[in-house]
C-alpha atoms as a PDB file:
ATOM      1  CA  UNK A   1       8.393   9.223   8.592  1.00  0.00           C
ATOM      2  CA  UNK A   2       7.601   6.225  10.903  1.00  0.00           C
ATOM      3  CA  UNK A   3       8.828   3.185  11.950  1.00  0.00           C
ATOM      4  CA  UNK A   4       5.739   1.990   9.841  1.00  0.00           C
ATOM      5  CA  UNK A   5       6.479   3.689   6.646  1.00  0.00           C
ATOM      6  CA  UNK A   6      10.434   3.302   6.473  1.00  0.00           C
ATOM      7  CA  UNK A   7      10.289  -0.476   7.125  1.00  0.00           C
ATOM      8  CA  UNK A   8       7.754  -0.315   3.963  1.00  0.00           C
ATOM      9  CA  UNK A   9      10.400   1.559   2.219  1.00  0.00           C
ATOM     10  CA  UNK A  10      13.516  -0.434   3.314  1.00  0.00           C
ATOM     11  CA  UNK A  11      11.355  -3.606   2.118  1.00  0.00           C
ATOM     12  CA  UNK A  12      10.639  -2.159  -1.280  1.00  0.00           C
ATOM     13  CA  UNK A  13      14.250  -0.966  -2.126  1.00  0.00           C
ATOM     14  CA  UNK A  14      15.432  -4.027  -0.861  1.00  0.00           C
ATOM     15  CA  UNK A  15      12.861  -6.065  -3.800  1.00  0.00           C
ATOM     16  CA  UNK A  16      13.583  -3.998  -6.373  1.00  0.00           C
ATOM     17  CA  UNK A  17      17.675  -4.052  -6.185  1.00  0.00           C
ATOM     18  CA  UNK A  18      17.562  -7.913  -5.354  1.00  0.00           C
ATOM     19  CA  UNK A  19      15.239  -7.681  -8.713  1.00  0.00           C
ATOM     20  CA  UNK A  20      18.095  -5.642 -10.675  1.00  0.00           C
ATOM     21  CA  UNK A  21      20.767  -7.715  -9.427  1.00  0.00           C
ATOM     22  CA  UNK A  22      19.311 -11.318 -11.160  1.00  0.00           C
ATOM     23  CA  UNK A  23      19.159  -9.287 -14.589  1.00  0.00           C
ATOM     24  CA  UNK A  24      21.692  -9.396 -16.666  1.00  0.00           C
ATOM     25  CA  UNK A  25      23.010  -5.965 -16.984  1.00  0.00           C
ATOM     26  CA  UNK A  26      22.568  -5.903 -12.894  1.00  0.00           C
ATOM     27  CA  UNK A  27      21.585  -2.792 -11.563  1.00  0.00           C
ATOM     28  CA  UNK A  28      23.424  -0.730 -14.251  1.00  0.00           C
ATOM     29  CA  UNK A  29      20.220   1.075 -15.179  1.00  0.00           C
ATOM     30  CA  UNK A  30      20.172   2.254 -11.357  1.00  0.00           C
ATOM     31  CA  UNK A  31      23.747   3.693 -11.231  1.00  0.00           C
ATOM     32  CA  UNK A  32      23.325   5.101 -14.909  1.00  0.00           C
ATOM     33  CA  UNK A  33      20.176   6.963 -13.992  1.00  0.00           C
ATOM     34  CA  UNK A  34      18.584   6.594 -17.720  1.00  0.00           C
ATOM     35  CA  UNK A  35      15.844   4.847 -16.344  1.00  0.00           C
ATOM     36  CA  UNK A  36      13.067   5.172 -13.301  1.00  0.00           C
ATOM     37  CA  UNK A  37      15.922   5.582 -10.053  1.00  0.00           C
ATOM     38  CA  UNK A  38      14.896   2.776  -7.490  1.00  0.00           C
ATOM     39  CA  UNK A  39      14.187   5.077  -4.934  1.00  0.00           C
ATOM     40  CA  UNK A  40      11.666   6.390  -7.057  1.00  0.00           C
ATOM     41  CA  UNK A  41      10.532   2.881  -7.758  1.00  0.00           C
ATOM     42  CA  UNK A  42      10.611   2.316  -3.658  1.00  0.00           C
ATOM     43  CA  UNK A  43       8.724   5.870  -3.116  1.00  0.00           C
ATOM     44  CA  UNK A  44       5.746   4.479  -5.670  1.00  0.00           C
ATOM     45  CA  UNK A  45       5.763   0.648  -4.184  1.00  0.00           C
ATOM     46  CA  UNK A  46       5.193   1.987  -0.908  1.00  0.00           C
ATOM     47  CA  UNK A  47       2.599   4.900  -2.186  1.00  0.00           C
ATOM     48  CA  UNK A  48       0.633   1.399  -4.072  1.00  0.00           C
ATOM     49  CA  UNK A  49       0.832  -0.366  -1.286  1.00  0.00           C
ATOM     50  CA  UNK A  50      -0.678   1.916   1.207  1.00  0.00           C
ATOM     51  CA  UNK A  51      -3.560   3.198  -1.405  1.00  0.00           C
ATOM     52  CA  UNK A  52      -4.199  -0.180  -1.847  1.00  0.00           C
ATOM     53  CA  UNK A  53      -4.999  -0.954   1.724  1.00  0.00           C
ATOM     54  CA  UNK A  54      -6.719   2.671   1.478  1.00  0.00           C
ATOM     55  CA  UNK A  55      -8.981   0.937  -1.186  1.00  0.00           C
ATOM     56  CA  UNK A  56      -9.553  -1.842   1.247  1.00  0.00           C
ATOM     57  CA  UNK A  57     -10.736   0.162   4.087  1.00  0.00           C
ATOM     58  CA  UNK A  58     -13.082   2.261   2.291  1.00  0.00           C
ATOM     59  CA  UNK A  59     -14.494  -1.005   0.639  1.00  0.00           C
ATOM     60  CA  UNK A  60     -15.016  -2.182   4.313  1.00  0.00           C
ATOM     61  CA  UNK A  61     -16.635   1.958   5.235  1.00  0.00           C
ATOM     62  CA  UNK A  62     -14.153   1.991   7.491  1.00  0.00           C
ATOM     63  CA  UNK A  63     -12.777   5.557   6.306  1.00  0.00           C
ATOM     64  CA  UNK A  64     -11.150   6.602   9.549  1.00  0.00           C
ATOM     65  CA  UNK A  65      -8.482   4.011   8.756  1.00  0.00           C
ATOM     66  CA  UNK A  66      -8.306   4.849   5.272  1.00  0.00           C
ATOM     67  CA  UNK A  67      -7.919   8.452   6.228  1.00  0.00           C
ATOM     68  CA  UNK A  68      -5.038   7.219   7.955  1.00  0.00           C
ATOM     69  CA  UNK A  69      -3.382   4.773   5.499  1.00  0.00           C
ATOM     70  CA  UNK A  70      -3.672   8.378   3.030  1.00  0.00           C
ATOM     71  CA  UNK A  71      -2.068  10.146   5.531  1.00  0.00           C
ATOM     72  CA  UNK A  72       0.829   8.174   5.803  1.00  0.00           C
ATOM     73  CA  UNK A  73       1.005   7.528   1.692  1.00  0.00           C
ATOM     74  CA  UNK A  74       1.025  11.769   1.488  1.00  0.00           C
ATOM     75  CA  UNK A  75       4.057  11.849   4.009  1.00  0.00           C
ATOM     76  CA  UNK A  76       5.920   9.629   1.739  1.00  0.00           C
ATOM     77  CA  UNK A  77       9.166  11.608   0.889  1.00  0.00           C
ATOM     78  CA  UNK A  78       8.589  14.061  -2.561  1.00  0.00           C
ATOM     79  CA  UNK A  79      10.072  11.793  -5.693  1.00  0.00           C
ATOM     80  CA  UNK A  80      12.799  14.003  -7.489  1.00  0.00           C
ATOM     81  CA  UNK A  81      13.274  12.188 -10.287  1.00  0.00           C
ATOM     82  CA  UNK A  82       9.425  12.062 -10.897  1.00  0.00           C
ATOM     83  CA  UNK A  83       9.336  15.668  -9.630  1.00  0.00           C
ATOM     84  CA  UNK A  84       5.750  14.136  -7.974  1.00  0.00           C
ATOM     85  CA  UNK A  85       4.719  12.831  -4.836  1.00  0.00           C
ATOM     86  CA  UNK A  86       4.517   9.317  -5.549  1.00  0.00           C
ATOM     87  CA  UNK A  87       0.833   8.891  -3.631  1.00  0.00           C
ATOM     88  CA  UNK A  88      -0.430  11.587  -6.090  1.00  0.00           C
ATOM     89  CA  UNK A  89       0.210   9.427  -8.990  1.00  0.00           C
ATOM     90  CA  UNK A  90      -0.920   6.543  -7.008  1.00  0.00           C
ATOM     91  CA  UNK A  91      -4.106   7.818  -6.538  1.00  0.00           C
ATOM     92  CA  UNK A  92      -4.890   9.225  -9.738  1.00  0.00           C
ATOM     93  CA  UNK A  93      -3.800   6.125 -11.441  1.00  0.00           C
ATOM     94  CA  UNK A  94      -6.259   3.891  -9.229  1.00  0.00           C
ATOM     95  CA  UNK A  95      -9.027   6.544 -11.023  1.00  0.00           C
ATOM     96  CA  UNK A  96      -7.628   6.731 -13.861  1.00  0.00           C
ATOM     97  CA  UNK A  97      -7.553   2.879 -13.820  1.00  0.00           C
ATOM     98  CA  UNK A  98     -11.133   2.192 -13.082  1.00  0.00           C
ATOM     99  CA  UNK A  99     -12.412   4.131 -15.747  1.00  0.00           C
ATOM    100  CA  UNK A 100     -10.394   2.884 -18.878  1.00  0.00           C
ATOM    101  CA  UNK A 101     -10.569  -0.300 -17.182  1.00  0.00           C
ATOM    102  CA  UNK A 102     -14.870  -0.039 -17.944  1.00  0.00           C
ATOM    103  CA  UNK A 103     -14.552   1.616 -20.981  1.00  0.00           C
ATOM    104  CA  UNK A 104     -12.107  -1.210 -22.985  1.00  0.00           C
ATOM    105  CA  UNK A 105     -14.499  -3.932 -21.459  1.00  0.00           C
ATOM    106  CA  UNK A 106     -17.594  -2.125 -22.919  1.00  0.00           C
ATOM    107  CA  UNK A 107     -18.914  -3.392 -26.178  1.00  0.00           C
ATOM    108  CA  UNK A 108     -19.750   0.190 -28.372  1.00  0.00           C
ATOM    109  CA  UNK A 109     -23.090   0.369 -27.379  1.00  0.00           C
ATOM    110  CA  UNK A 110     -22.783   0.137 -23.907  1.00  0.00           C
ATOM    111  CA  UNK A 111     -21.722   3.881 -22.434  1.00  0.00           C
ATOM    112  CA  UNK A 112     -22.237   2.487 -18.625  1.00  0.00           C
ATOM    113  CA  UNK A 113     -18.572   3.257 -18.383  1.00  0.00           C
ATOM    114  CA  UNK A 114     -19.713   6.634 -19.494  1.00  0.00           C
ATOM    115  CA  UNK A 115     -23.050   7.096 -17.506  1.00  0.00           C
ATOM    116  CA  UNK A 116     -20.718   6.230 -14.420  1.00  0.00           C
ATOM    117  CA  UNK A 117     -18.045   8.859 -15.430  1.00  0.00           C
ATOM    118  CA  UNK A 118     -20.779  11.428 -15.633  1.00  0.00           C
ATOM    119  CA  UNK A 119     -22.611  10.980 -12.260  1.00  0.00           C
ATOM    120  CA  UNK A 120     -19.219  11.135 -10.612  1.00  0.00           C
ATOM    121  CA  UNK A 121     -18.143  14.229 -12.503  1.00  0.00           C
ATOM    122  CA  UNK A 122     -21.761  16.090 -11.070  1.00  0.00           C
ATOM    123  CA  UNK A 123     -21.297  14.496  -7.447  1.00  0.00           C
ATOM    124  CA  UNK A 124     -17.955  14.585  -6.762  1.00  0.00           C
ATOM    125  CA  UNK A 125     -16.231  16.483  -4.548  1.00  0.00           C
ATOM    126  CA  UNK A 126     -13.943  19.650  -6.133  1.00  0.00           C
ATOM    127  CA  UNK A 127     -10.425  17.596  -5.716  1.00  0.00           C
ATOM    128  CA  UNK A 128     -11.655  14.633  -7.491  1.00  0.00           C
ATOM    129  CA  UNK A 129     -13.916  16.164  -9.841  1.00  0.00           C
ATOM    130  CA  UNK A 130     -10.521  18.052 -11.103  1.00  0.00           C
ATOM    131  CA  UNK A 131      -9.262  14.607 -11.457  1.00  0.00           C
ATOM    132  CA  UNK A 132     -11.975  13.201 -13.126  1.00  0.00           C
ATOM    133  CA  UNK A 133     -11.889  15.971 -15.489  1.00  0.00           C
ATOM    134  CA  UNK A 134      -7.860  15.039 -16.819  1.00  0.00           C
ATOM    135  CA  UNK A 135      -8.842  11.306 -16.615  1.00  0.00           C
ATOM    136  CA  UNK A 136     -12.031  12.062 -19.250  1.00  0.00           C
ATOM    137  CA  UNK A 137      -9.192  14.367 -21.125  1.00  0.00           C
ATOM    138  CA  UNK A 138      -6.712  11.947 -21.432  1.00  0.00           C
ATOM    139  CA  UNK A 139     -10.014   9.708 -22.640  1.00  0.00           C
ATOM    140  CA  UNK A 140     -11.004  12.396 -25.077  1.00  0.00           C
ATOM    141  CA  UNK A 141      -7.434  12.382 -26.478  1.00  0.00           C
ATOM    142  CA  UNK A 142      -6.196   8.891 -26.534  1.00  0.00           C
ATOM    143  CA  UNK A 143      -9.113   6.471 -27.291  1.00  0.00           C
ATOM    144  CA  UNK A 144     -11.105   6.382 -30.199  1.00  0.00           C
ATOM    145  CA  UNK A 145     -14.750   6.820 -29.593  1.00  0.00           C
ATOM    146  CA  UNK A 146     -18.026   7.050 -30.875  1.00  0.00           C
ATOM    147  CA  UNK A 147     -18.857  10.920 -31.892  1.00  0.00           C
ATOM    148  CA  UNK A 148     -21.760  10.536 -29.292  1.00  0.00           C
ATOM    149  CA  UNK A 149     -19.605   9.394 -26.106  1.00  0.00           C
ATOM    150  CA  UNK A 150     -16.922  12.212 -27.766  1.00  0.00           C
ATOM    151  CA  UNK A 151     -19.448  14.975 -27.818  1.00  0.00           C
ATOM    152  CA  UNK A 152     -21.124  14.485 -24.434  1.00  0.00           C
ATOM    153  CA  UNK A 153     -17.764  14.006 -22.728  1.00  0.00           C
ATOM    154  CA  UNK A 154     -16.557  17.627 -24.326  1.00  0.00           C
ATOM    155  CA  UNK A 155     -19.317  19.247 -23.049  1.00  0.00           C
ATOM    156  CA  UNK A 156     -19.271  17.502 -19.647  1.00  0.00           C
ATOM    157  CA  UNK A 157     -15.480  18.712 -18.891  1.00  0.00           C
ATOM    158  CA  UNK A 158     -15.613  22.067 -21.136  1.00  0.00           C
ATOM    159  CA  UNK A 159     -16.878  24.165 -18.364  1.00  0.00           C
ATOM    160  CA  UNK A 160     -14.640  22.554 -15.634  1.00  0.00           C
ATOM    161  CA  UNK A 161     -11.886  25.417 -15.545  1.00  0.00           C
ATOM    162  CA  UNK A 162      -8.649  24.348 -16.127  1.00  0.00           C
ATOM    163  CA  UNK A 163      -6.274  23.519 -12.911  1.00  0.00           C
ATOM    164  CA  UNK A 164      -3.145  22.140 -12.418  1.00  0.00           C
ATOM    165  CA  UNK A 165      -2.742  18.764 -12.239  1.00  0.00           C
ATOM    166  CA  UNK A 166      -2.735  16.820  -9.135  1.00  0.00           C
ATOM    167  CA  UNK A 167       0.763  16.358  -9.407  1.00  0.00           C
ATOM    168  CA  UNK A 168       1.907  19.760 -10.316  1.00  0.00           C
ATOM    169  CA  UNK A 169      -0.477  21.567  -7.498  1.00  0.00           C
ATOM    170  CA  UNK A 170       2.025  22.249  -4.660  1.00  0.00           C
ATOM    171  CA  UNK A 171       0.263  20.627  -1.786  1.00  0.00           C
ATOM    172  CA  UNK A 172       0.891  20.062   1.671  1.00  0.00           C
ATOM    173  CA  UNK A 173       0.749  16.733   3.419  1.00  0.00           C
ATOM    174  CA  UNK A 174      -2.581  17.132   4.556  1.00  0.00           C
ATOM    175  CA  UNK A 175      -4.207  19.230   1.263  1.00  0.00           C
ATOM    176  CA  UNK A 176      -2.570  16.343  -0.077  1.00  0.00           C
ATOM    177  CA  UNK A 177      -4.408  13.250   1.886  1.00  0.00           C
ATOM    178  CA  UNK A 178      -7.439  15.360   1.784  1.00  0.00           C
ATOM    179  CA  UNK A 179      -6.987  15.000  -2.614  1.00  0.00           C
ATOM    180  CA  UNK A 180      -5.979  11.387  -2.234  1.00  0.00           C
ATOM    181  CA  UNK A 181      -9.488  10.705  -0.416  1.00  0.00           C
ATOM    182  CA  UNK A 182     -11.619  12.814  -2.350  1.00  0.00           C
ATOM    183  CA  UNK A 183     -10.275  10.710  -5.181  1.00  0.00           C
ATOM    184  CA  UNK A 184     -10.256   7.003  -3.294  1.00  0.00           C
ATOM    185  CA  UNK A 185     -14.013   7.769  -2.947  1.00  0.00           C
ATOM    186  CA  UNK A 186     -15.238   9.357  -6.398  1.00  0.00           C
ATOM    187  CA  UNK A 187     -13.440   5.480  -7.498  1.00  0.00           C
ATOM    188  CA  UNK A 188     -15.530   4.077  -4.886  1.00  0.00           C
ATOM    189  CA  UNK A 189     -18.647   5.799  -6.028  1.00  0.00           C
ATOM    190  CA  UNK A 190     -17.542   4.885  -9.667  1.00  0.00           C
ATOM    191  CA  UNK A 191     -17.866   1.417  -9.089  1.00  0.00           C
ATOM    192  CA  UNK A 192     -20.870   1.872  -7.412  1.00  0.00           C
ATOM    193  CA  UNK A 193     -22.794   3.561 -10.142  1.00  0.00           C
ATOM    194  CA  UNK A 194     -21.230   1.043 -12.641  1.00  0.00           C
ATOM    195  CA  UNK A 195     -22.382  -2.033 -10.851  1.00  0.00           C
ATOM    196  CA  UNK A 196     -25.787   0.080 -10.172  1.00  0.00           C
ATOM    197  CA  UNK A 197     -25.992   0.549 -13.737  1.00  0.00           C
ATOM    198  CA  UNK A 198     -25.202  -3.410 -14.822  1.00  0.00           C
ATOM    199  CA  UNK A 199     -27.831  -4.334 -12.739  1.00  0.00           C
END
């Protein structure tokens, strides 16, 4: 870890305990360990933080510095209590995020949110197609929807073969930035199509 990356650490520990210690309990729930540890807390603030500037630099198609804002995210230290590498949730959630985020701001005739989903899912490169796939899962399973968005999502992810998740795959710390880009961009392309397809 770098200078870089453990002063973004140290900075987010030292928010979240000075957070615990105003409330009333104090930091109880961090020395009882029946809630999120704050290391873990620390480990996904700094994973955010750096996909976040990730986002930025992509937005800007400057992807040699995003590359290397995922690189350091991926060399954040593996989150035991999670039992995940905080930028893999990070990254999946900023997907995961962009999607529901469309589809609970669509009105039920409007499957842009959909027609987005799909063109990523044929485009999309094999990492973030797999993580396309769980996000339209977890869609399948948790929202209600109208049969014809239900059926045509089914069959879209149906012949996708089941894989691990992208926080159960055992990954190195570059297999790991290469995932966290794949994904950074299918969002970018997302948007893309969405806006493309509001126009």
């Amino acid at each position: 870890m770098d200078h870089d990356e453990r002063t973004d650490m140290v900075r987010s520990l030292q928010a979240i305990l000075a957070e615990q210690a105003d409330r009333p309990l104090g930091d109880t729930d961090a020395v009882s360990g029946r809630t999120l540890q704050p290391f873990s807390r620390a480990g996904q603030a700094a994973a955010d933080n750096l996909l976040d500037k990730a986002v930025r630099a992509l937005e800007a198609d400057d992807t040699d510095r995003a590359r290397r804002y995922a690189d350091r995210a991926a060399r954040l230290p593996f989150d035991d209590h999670e039992e995940a590498a905080p930028a893999a949730w990070a990254a999946h959630l900023r997907l995961f995020g962009v999607v529901t985020d469309a589809l609970e701001a669509s009105e039920p005739e409007n499957h842009r949110w959909l027609e987005a989903a799909l063109a990523v899912l044929e485009t999309a490169e094999e990492p973030a197609r797999f993580d396309l796939r769980d996000v339209l899962a977890d869609i399948v399973q948790d929202y209600e929807l109208p049969k014809t968005e239900r059926r045509r999502l089914r069959a879209a992810i149906t012949p996708i073969p089941d894989r691990a998740t992208l926080f159960d795959l055992d990954l190195d710390e570059l297999d790991l930035s290469d995932h966290i880009m794949s994904i950074l961009k299918a969002r970018a392309v997302y948007l893309a199509e969405l806006g493309a397809l509001s126009a």
